[in-house]
Protein backbone atom coordinates (compact mmCIF):
# COMPACT_ATOMS: atom_id res chain seq x y z
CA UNK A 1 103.53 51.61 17.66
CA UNK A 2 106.61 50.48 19.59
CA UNK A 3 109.97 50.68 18.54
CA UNK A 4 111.01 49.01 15.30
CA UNK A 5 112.45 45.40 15.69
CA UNK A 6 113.58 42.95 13.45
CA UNK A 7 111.83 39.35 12.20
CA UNK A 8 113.49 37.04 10.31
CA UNK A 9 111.77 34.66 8.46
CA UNK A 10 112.52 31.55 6.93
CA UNK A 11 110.53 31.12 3.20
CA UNK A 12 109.44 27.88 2.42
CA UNK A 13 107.20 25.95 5.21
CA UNK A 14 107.10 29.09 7.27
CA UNK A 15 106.00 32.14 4.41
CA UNK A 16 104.83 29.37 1.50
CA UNK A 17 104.38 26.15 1.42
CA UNK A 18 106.98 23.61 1.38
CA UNK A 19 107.23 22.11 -2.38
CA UNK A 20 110.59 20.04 -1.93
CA UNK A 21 112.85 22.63 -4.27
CA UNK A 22 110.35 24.91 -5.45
CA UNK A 23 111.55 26.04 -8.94
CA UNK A 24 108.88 27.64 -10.27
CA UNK A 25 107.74 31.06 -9.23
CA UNK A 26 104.46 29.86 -10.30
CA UNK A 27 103.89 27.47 -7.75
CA UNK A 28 104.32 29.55 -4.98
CA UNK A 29 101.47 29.19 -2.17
CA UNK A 30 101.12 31.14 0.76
CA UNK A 31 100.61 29.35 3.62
CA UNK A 32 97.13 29.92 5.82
CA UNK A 33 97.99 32.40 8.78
CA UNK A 34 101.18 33.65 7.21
CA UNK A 35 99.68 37.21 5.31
CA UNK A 36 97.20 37.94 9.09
CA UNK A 37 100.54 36.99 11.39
CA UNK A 38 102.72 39.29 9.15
CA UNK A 39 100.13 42.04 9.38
CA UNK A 40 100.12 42.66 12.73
CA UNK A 41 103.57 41.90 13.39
CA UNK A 42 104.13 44.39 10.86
CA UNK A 43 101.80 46.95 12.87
CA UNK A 44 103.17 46.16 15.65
CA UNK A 45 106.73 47.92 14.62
CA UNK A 46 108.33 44.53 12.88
CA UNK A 47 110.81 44.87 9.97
CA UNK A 48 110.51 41.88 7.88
CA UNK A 49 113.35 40.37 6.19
CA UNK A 50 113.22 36.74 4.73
CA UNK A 51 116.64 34.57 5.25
CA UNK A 52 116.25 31.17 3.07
CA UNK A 53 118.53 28.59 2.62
CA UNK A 54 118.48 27.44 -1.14
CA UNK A 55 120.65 24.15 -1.37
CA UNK A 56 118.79 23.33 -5.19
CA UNK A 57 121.24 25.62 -6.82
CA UNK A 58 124.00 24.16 -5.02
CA UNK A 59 122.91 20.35 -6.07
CA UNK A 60 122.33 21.60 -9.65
CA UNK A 61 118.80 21.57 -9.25
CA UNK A 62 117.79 24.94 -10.65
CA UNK A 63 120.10 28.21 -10.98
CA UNK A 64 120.20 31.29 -8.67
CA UNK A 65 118.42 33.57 -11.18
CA UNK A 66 115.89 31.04 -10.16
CA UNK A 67 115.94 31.20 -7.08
CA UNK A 68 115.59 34.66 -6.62
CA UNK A 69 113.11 34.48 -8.72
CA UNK A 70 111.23 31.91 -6.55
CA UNK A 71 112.05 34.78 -3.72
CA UNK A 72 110.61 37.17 -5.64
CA UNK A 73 107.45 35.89 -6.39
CA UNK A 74 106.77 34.97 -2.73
CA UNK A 75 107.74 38.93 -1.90
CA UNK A 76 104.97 39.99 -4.10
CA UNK A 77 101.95 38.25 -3.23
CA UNK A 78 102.97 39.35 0.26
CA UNK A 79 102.76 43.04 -0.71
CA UNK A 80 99.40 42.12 -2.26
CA UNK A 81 98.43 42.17 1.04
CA UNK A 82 100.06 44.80 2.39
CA UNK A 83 103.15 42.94 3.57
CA UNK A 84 106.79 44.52 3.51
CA UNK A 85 109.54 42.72 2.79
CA UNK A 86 112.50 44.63 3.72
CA UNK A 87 115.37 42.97 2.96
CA UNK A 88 115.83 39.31 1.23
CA UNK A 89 119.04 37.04 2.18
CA UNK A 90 119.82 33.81 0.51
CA UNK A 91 121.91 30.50 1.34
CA UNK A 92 122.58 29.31 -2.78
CA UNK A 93 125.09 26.28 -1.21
CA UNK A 94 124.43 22.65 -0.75
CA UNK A 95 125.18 21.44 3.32
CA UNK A 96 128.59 19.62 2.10
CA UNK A 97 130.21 23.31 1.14
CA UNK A 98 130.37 24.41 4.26
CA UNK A 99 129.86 27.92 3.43
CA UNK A 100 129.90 30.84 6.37
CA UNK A 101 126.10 31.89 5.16
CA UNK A 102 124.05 28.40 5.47
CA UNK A 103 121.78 28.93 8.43
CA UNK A 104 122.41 28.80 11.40
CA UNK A 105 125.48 30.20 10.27
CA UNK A 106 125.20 33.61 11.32
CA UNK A 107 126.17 35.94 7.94
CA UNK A 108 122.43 36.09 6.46
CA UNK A 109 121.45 37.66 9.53
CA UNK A 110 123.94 40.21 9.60
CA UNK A 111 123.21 40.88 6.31
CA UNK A 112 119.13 41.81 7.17
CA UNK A 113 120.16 43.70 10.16
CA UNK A 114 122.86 45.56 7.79
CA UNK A 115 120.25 46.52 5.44
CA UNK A 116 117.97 47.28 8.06
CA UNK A 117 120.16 49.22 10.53
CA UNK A 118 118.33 47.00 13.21
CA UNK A 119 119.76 45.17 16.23
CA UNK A 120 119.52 41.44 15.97
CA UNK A 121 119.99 41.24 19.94
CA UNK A 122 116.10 41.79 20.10
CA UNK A 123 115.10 40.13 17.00
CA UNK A 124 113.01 37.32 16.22
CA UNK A 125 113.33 34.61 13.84
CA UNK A 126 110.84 32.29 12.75
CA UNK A 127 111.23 29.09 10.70
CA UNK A 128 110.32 25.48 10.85
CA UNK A 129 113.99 23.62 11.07
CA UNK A 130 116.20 23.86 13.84
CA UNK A 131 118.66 25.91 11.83
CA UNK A 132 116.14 28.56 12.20
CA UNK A 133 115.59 28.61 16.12
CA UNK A 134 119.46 28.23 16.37
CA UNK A 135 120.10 31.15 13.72
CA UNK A 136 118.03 33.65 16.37
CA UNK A 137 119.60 31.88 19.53
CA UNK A 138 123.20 32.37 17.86
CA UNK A 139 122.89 35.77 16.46
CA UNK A 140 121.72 37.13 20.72
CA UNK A 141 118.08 36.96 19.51
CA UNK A 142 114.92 34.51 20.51
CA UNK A 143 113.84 31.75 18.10
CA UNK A 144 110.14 30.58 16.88
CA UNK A 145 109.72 26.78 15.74
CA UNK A 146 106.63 26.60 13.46
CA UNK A 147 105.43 22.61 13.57
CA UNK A 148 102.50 21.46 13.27
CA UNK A 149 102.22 18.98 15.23
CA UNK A 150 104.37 18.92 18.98
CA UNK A 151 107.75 19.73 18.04
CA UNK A 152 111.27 19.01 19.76
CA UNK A 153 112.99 20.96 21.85
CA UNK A 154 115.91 22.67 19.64
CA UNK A 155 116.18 25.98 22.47
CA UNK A 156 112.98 27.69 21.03
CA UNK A 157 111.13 30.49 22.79
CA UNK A 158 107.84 28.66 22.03
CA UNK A 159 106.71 26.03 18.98
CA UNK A 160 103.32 27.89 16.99
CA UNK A 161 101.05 26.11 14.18
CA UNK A 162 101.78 29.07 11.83
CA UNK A 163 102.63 32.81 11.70
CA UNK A 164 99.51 33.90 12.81
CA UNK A 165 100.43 32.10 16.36
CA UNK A 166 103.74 33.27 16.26
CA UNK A 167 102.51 36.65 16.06
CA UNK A 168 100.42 36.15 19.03
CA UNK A 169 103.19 34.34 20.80
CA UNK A 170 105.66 37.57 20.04
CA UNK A 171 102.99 40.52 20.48
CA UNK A 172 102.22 39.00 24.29
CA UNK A 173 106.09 38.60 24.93
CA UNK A 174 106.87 42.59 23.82
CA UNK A 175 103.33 43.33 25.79
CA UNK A 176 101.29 44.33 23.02
């Protein structure tokens, strides 16, 4: 195993599927390639922390005891599998409150390398918006578009299908 690094990871249409406000822990899905891709980034020396903007509580579509509770649910049917999830940060603010923690504002990454006394100069983070790929670029670290079909360029290392290929994609960078 190498030395620990960090991998942020955007929740919904990266972990689980995308469900336009998911409010229901219930309906949580994980996405094909996500639980394999975590694995062996996980094996691999990755800490896992999940950074999620949540603008339904901030639009007054569901609460933040929901939310988390959404979070939650996605956290354990990881660790199901054998997936660690170190560290959970959330966004609970609609775009027009132009809080200092909406990705790609940097704060929930400093908050997941905080908790994980981790660098974020040689960490990862995954998602499938460009607020993701320019959270990782802003915060000294590389950034992974997952699209699935060819994306545009926002300044990401490489676009993957799912976490499975952007495990690949970061195992061959680190030479693993």
């Amino acid at each position: 195993m190498t030395d620990p690094f960090l991998v942020l990871l955007d929740r919904d249409g990266t972990i689980n599927i995308d469900k336009h406000y998911l409010s229901d822990p219930d309906g949580v899905e994980i996405l094909p390639g996500a639980i394999s891709g975590l694995l062996r980034l996980q094996a691999a020396g990755a800490v896992l922390a999940i950074v999620t903007n949540q603008s339904g509580v901030g639009r007054g579509y569901f609460d933040l005891e929901t939310a988390w509770a959404v979070n939650k649910r996605v956290v354990e049917l990881l660790a199901q599998h054998g997936v660690t999830i170190a560290h959970s940060a959330m966004c609970p603010h609609a775009p027009e409150e132009a809080c200092t923690c909406r990705k790609p504002a940097p704060e929930l990454a400093l908050e997941c390398a905080r908790a994980t006394g981790l660098a974020l100069t040689s960490s990862w983070t995954i998602g499938d918006k460009a607020s993701d790929v320019q959270l990782g670029r802003g915060v000294g670290g590389k950034g992974l578009l997952i699209a699935a079909s060819p994306a545009q360029d926002f300044g990401q290392s490489a676009s993957c299908t799912d976490l499975d290929a952007a495990a690949d994609f970061i195992l061959q960078e680190r030479g693993l």
